[in-house]
C-alpha atoms as a PDB file:
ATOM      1  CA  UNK A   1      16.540 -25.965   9.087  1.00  0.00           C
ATOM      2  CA  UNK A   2      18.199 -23.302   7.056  1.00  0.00           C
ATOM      3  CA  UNK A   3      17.362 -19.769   8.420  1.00  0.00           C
ATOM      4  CA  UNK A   4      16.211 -17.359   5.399  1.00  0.00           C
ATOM      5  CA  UNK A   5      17.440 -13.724   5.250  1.00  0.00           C
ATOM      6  CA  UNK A   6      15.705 -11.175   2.893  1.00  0.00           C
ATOM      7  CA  UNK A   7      18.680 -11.824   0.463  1.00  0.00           C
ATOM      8  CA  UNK A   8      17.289 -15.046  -0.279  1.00  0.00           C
ATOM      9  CA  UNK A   9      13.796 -13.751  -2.040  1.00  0.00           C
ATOM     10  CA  UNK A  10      13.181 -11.822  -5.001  1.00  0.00           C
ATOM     11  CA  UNK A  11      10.772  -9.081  -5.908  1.00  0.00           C
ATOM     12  CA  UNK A  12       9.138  -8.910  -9.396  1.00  0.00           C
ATOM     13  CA  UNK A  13       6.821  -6.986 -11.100  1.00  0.00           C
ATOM     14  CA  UNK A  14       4.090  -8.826 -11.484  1.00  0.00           C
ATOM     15  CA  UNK A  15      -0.119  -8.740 -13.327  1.00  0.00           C
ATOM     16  CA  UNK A  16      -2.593  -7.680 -10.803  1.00  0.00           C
ATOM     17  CA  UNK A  17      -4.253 -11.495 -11.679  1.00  0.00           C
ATOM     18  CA  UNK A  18      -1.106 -13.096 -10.172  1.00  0.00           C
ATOM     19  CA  UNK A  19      -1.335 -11.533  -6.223  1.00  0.00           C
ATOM     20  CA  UNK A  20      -5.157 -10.605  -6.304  1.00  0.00           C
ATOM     21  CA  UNK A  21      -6.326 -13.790  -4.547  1.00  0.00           C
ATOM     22  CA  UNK A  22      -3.226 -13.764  -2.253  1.00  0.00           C
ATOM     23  CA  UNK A  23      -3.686  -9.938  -1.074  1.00  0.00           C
ATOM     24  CA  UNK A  24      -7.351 -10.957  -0.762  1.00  0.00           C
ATOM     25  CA  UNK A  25      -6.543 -13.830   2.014  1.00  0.00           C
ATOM     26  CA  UNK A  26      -3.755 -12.323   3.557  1.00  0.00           C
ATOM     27  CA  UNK A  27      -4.740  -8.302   3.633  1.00  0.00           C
ATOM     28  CA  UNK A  28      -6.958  -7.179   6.498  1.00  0.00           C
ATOM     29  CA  UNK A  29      -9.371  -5.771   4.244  1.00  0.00           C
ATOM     30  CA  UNK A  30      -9.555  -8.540   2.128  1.00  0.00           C
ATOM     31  CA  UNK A  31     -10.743  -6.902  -1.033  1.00  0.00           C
ATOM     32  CA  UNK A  32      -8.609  -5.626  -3.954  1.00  0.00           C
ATOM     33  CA  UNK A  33     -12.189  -4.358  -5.459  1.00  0.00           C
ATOM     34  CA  UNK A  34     -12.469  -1.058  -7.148  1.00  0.00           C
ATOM     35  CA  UNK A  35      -8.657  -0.636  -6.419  1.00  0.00           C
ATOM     36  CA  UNK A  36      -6.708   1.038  -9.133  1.00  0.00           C
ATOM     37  CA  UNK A  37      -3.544  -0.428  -9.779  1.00  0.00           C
ATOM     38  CA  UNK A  38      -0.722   0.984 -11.642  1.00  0.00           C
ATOM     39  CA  UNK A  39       2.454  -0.981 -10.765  1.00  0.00           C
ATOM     40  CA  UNK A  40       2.050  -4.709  -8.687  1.00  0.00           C
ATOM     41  CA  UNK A  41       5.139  -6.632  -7.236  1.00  0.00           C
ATOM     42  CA  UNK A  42       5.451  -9.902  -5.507  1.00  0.00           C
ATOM     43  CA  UNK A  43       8.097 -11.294  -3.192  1.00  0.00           C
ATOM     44  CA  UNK A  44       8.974 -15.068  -3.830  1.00  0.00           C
ATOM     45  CA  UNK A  45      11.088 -17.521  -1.872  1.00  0.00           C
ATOM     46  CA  UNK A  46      11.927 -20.730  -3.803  1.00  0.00           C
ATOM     47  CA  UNK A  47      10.697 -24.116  -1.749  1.00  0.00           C
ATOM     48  CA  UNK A  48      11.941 -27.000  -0.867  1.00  0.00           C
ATOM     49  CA  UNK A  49      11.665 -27.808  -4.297  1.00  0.00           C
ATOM     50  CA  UNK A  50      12.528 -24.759  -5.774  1.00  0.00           C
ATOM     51  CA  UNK A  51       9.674 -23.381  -7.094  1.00  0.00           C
ATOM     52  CA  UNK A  52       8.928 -20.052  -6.482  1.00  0.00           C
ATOM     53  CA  UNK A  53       6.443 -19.525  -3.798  1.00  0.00           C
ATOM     54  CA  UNK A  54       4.318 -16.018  -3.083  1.00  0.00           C
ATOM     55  CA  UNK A  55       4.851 -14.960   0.046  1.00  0.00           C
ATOM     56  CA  UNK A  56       4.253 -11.242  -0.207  1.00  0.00           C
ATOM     57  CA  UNK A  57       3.028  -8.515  -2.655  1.00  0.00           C
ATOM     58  CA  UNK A  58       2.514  -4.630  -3.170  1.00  0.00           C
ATOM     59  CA  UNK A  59       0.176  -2.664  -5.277  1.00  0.00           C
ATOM     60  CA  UNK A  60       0.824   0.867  -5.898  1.00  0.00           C
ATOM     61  CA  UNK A  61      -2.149   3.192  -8.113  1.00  0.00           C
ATOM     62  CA  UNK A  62      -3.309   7.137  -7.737  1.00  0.00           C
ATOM     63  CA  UNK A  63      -4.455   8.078  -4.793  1.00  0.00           C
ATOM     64  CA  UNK A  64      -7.904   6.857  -3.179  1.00  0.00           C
ATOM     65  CA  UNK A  65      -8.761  10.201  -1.507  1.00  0.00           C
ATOM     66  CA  UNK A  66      -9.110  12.993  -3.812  1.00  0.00           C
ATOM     67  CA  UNK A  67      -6.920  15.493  -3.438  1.00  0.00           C
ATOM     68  CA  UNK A  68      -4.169  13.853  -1.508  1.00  0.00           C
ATOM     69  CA  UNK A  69      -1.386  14.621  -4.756  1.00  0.00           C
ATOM     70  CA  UNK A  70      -2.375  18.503  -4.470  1.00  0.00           C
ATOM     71  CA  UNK A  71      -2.713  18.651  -1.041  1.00  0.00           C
ATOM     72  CA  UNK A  72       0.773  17.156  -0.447  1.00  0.00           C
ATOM     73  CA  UNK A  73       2.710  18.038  -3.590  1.00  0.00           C
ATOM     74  CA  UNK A  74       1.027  20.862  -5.272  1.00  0.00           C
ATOM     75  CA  UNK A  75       3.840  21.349  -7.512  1.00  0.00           C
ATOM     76  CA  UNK A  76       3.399  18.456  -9.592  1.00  0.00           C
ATOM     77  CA  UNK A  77       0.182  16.672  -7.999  1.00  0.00           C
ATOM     78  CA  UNK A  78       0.328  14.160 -11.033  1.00  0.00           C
ATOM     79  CA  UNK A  79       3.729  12.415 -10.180  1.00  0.00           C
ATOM     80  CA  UNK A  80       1.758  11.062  -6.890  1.00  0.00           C
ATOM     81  CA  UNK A  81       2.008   7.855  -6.333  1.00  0.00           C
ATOM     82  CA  UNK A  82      -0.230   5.471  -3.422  1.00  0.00           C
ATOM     83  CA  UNK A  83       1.406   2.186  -2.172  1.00  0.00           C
ATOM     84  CA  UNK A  84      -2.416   0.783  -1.867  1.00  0.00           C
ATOM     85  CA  UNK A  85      -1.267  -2.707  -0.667  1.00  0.00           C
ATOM     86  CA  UNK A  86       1.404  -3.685   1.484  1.00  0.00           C
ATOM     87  CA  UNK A  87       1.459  -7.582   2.930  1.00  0.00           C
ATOM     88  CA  UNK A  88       3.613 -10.499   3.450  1.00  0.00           C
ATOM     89  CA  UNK A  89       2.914 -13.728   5.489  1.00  0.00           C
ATOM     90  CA  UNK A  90       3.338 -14.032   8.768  1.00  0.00           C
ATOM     91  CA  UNK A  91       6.098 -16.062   8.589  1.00  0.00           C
ATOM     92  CA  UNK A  92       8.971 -14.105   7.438  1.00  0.00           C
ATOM     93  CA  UNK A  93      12.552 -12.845   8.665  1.00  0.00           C
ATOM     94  CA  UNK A  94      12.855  -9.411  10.392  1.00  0.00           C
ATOM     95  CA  UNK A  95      12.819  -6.868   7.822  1.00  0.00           C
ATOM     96  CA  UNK A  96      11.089  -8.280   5.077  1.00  0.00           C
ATOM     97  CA  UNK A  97       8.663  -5.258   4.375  1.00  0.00           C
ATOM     98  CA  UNK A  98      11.104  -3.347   4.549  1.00  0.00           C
ATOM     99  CA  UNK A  99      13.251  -4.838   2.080  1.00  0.00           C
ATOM    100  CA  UNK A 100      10.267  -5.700  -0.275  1.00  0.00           C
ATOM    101  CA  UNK A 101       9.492  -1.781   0.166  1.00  0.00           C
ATOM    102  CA  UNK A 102      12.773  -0.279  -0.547  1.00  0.00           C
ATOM    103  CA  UNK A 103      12.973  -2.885  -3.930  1.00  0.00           C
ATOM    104  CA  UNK A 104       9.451  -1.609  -4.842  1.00  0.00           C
ATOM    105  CA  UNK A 105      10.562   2.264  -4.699  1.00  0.00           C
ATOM    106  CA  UNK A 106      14.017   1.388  -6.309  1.00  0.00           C
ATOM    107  CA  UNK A 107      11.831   0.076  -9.233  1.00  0.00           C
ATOM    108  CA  UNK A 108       9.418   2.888  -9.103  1.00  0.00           C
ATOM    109  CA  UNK A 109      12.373   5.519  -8.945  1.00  0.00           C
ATOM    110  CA  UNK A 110      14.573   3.670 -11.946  1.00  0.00           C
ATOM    111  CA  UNK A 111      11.798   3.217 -14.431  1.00  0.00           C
ATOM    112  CA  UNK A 112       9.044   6.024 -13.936  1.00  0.00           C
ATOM    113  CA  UNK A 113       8.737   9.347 -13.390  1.00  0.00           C
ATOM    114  CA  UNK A 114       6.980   9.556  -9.931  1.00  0.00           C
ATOM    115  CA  UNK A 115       7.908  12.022  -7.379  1.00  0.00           C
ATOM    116  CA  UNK A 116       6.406  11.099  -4.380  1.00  0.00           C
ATOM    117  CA  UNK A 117       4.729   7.933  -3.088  1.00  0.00           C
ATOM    118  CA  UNK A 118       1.995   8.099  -0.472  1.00  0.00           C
ATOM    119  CA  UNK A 119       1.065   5.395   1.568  1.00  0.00           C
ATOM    120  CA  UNK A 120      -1.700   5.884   4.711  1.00  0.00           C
ATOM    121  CA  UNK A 121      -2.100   3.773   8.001  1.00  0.00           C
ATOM    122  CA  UNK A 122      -5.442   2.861   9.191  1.00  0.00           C
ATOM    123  CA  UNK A 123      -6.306   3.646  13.041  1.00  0.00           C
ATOM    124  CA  UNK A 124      -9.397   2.004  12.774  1.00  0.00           C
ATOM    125  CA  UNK A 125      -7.382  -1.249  12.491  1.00  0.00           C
ATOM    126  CA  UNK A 126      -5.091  -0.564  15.183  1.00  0.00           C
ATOM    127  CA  UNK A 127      -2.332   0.550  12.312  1.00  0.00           C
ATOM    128  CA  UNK A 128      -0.097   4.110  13.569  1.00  0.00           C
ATOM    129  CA  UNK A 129       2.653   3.408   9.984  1.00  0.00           C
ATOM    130  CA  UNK A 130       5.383   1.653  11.938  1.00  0.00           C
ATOM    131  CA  UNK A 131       6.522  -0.026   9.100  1.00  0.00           C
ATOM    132  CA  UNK A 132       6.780   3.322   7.165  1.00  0.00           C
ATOM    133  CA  UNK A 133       8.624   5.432  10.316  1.00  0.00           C
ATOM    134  CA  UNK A 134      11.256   2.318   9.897  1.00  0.00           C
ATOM    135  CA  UNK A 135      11.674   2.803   5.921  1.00  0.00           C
ATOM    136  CA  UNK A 136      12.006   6.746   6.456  1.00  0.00           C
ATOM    137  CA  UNK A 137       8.704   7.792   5.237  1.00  0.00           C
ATOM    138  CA  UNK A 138       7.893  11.347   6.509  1.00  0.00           C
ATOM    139  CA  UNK A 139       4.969  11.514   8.279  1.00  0.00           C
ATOM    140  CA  UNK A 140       2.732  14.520   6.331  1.00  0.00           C
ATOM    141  CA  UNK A 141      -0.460  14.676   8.963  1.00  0.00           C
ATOM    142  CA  UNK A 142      -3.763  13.106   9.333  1.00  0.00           C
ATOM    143  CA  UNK A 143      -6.249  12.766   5.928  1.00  0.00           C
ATOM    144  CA  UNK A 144     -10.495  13.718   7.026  1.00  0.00           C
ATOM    145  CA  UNK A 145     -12.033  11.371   8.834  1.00  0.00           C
ATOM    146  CA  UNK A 146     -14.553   9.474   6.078  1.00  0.00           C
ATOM    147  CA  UNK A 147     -18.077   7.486   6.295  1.00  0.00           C
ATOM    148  CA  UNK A 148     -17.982   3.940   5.251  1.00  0.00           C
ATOM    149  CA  UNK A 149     -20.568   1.107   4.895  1.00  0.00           C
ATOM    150  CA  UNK A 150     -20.213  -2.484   5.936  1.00  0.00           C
ATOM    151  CA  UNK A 151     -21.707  -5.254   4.198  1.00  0.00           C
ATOM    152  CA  UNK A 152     -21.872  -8.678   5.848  1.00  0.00           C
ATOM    153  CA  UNK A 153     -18.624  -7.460   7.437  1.00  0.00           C
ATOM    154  CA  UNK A 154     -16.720  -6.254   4.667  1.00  0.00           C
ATOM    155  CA  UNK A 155     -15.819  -1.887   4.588  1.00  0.00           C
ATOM    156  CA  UNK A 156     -16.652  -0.542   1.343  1.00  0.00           C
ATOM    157  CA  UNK A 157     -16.147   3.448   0.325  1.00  0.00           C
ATOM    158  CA  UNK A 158     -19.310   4.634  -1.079  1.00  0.00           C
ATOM    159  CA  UNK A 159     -17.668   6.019  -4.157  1.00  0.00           C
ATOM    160  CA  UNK A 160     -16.561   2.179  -4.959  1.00  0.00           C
ATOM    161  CA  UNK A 161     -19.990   1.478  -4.396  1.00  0.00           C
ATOM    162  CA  UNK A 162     -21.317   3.656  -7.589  1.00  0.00           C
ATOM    163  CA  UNK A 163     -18.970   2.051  -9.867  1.00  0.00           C
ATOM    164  CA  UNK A 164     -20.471   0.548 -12.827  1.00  0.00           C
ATOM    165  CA  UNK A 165     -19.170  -3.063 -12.477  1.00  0.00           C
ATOM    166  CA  UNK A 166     -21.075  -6.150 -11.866  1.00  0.00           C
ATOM    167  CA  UNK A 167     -20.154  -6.302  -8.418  1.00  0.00           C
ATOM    168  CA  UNK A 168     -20.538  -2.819  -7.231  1.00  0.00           C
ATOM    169  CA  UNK A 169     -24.273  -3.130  -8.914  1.00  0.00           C
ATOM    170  CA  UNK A 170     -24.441  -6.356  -6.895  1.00  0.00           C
ATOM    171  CA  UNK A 171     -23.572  -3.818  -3.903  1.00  0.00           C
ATOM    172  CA  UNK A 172     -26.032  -1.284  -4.473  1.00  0.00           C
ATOM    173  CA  UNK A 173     -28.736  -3.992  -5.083  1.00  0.00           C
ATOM    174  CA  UNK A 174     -28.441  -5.024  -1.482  1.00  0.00           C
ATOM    175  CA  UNK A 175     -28.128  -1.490  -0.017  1.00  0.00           C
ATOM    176  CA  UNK A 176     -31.889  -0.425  -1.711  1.00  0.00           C
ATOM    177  CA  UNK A 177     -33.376  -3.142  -0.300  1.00  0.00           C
ATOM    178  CA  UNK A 178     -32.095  -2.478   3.049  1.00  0.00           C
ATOM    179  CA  UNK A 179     -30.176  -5.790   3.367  1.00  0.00           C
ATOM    180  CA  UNK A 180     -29.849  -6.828   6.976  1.00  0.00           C
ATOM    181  CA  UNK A 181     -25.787  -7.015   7.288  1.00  0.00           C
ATOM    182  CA  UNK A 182     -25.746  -3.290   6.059  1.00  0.00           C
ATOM    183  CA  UNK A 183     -24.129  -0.935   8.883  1.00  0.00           C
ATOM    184  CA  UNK A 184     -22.714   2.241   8.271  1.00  0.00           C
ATOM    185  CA  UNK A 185     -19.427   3.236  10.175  1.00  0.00           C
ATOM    186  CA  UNK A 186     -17.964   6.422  10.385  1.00  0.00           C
ATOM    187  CA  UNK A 187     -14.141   6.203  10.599  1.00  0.00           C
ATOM    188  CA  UNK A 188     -11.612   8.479  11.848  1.00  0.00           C
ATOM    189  CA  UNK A 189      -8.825  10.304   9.853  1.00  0.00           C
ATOM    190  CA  UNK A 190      -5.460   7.653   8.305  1.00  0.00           C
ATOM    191  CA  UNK A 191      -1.992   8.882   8.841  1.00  0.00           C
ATOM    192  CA  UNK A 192      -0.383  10.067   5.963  1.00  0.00           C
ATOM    193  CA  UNK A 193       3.094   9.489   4.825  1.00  0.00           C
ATOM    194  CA  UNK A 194       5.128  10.420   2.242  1.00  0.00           C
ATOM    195  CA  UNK A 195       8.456   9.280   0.460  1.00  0.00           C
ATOM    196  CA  UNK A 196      10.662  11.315  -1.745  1.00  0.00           C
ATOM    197  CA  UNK A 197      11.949   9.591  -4.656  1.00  0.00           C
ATOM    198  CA  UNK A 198      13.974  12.412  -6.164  1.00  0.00           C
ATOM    199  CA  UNK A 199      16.488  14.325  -3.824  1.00  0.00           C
ATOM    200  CA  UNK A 200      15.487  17.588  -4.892  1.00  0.00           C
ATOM    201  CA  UNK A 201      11.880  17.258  -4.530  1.00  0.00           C
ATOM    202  CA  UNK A 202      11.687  16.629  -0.912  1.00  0.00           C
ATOM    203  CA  UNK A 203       9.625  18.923   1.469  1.00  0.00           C
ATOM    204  CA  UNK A 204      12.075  18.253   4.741  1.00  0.00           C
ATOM    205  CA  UNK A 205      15.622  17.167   5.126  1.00  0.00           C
ATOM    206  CA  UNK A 206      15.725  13.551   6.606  1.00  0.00           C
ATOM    207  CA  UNK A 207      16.793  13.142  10.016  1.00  0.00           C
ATOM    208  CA  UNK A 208      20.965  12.745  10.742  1.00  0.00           C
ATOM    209  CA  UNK A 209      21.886   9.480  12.117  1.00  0.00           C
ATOM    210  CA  UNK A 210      25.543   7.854  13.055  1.00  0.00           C
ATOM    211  CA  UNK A 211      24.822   4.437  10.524  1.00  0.00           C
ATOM    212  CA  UNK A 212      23.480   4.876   7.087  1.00  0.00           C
ATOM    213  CA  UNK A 213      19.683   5.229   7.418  1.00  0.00           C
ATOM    214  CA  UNK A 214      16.833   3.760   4.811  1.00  0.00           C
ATOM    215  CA  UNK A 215      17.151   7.114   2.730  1.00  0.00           C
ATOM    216  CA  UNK A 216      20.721   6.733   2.548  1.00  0.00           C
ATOM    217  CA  UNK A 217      21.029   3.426   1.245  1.00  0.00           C
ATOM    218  CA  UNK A 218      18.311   3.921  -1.092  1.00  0.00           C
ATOM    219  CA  UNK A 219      19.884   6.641  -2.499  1.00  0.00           C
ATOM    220  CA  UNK A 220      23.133   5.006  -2.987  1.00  0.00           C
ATOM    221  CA  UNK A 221      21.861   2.007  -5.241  1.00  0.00           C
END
């Protein structure tokens, strides 16, 4: 069996359509609803018969929490960016996130005029960012701690709840007549971090290290 390095896939832009049932299945939340989504990417490996297979994908949009762009970069809170989704398959090499990270914020960097790109690690699910302390994300601090309802076992935000789309109505529907699966959880605080896309616009220097680090090499290409 040949043994597959990151080298071998490919990331590409891609429609929201095209990952939205595979974030769905593979995503611990399991719900891409009410998510905005500005730029979406998906890693492919080709089979064995070499057709491009999914195997992860990334969704980056504004911000979920208000406030977050100028909390962290009052400057210019518009050029804010949220990685929103982040998964791959189990089955992968070492380093695969990473790679399929760095491509994503190469892409970001080259063709838009973002500054900084958030992304914020769940406690609640046992999630402290180590994939983002190993890509050189800064760690920023802790966002408020939030109240969240479950319905037959899926988290949704209240303000996705008073959306007007058929299946946020759907939502409500069951909430006002008190539907038996309804629980409401109140969550702590996510870790925030933060990535600097532009030299010049970063709050910290990076941390000195003997080999290239993440930030270096990202720089360089």
């Amino acid at each position: 069996m040949v043994q597959l390095s990151v080298k071998d896939f490919e990331v590409v832009r891609v429609n929201r359509r095209d990952i939205e049932q595979f974030t769905e299945h593979w995503h611990y939340s399991h719900s891409i609803n009410g998510l905005s989504c500005r730029y979406c990417f998906g890693l492919y490996r080709m089979d064995d018969e070499q057709f491009p297979t999914l195997i992860g994908a990334a969704i980056y949009g504004k911000p979920a929490m208000r406030g977050q762009g100028p909390k962290w970069h009052p400057d210019n809170p518009t050029s804010v960016l949220e990685l929103r989704r982040l998964v791959c398959i189990d089955d992968t090499p070492k380093n695969t996130e990473s790679y399929f990270i760095g491509q994503t914020l190469r892409w970001i960097r080259n063709n838009t005029d973002y500054e900084l790109i958030l992304s914020l690690a769940d406690p609640y699910y046992g999630h402290s960012g180590t994939i983002y302390r190993a890509t050189n994300f800064v760690y920023l601090g802790e966002s408020a701690g939030d109240k969240v309802v479950s319905i037959a076992g899926k988290m949704w935000h209240p303000r996705v709840i008073t959306m007007n789309k058929p299946f946020a109505r759907t939502l409500q529907r069951k909430i006002k007549a008190g539907h038996e699966s309804i629980e409401w959880i109140d969550k702590p605080g996510k870790h925030v971090y933060g990535f600097w896309l532009r030299k010049n616009k970063r709050i910290r220097p990076q941390p000195k290290s003997i080999q290239p680090s993440f930030q270096e090499w990202f720089d360089e290409q």
